[in-house]
Protein backbone atom coordinates (compact mmCIF):
# COMPACT_ATOMS: atom_id res chain seq x y z
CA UNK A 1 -52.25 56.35 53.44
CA UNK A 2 -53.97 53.08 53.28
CA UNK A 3 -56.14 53.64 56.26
CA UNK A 4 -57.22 57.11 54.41
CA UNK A 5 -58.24 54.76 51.65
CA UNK A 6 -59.52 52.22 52.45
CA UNK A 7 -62.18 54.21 55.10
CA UNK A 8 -62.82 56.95 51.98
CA UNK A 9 -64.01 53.75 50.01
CA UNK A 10 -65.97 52.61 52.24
CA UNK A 11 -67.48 56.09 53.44
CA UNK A 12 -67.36 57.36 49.63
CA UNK A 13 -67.50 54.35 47.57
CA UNK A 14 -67.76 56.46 43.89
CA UNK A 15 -64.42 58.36 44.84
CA UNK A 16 -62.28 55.95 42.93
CA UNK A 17 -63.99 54.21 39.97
CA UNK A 18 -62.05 52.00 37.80
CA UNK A 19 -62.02 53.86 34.10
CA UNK A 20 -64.57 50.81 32.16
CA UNK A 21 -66.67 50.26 35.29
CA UNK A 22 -69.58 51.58 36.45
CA UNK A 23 -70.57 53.14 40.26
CA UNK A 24 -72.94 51.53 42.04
CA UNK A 25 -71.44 50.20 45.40
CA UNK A 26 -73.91 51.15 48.60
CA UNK A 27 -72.21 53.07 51.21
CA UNK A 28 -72.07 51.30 54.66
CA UNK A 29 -72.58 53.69 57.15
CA UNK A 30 -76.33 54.29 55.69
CA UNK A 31 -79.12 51.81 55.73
CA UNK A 32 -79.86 49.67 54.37
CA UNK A 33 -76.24 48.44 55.63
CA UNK A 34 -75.71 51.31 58.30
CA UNK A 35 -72.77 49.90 60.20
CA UNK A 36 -71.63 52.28 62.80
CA UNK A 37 -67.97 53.70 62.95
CA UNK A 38 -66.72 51.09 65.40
CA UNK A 39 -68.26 48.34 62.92
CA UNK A 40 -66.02 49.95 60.11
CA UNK A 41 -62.73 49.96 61.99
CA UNK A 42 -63.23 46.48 62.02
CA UNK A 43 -64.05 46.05 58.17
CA UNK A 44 -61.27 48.08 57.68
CA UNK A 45 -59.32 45.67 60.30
CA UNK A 46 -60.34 42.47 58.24
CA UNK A 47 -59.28 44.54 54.80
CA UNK A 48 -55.85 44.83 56.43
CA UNK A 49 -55.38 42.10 57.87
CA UNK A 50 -55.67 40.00 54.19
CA UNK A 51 -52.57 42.00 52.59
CA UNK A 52 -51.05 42.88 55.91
CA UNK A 53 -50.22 44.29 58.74
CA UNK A 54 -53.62 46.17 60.92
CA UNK A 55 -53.34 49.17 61.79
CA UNK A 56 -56.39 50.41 62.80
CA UNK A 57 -57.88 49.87 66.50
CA UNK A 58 -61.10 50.79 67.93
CA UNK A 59 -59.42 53.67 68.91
CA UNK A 60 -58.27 54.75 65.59
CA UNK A 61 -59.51 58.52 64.39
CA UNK A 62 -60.19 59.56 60.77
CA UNK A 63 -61.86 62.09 58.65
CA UNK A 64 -65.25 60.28 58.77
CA UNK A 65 -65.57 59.68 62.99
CA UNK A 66 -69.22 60.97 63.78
CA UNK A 67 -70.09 58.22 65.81
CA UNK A 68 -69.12 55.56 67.75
């Protein structure tokens, strides 16, 4: 789904690299960023909400929830 995407880029950000580019993208949920789960639902929110319709509420559960 896009909500399964969009948080594994963010979470993973090498799980999809573009074939000619290289990784290198910080994950966000470590320092130095280190925004919290409730600060990535609302990343993922903003993502949405430029192509879209949002989906995702504070609320909203996925694979990476460890904190809140």
């Amino acid at each position: 789904t896009g909500l399964e995407y969009l948080t594994q880029s963010l979470y993973e950000p090498d799980a999809f690299i573009v074939e000619g580019y290289n990784p290198g993208m910080p994950v966000i949920h470590k320092p130095p960023i280190g925004l919290n789960n409730n600060e990535i639902l609302c990343v993922i929110a903003w993502l949405q909400s430029l192509g879209g319709e949002v989906t995702v509420s504070l609320d909203t559960t996925h694979a990476y929830n460890s904190d809140s």
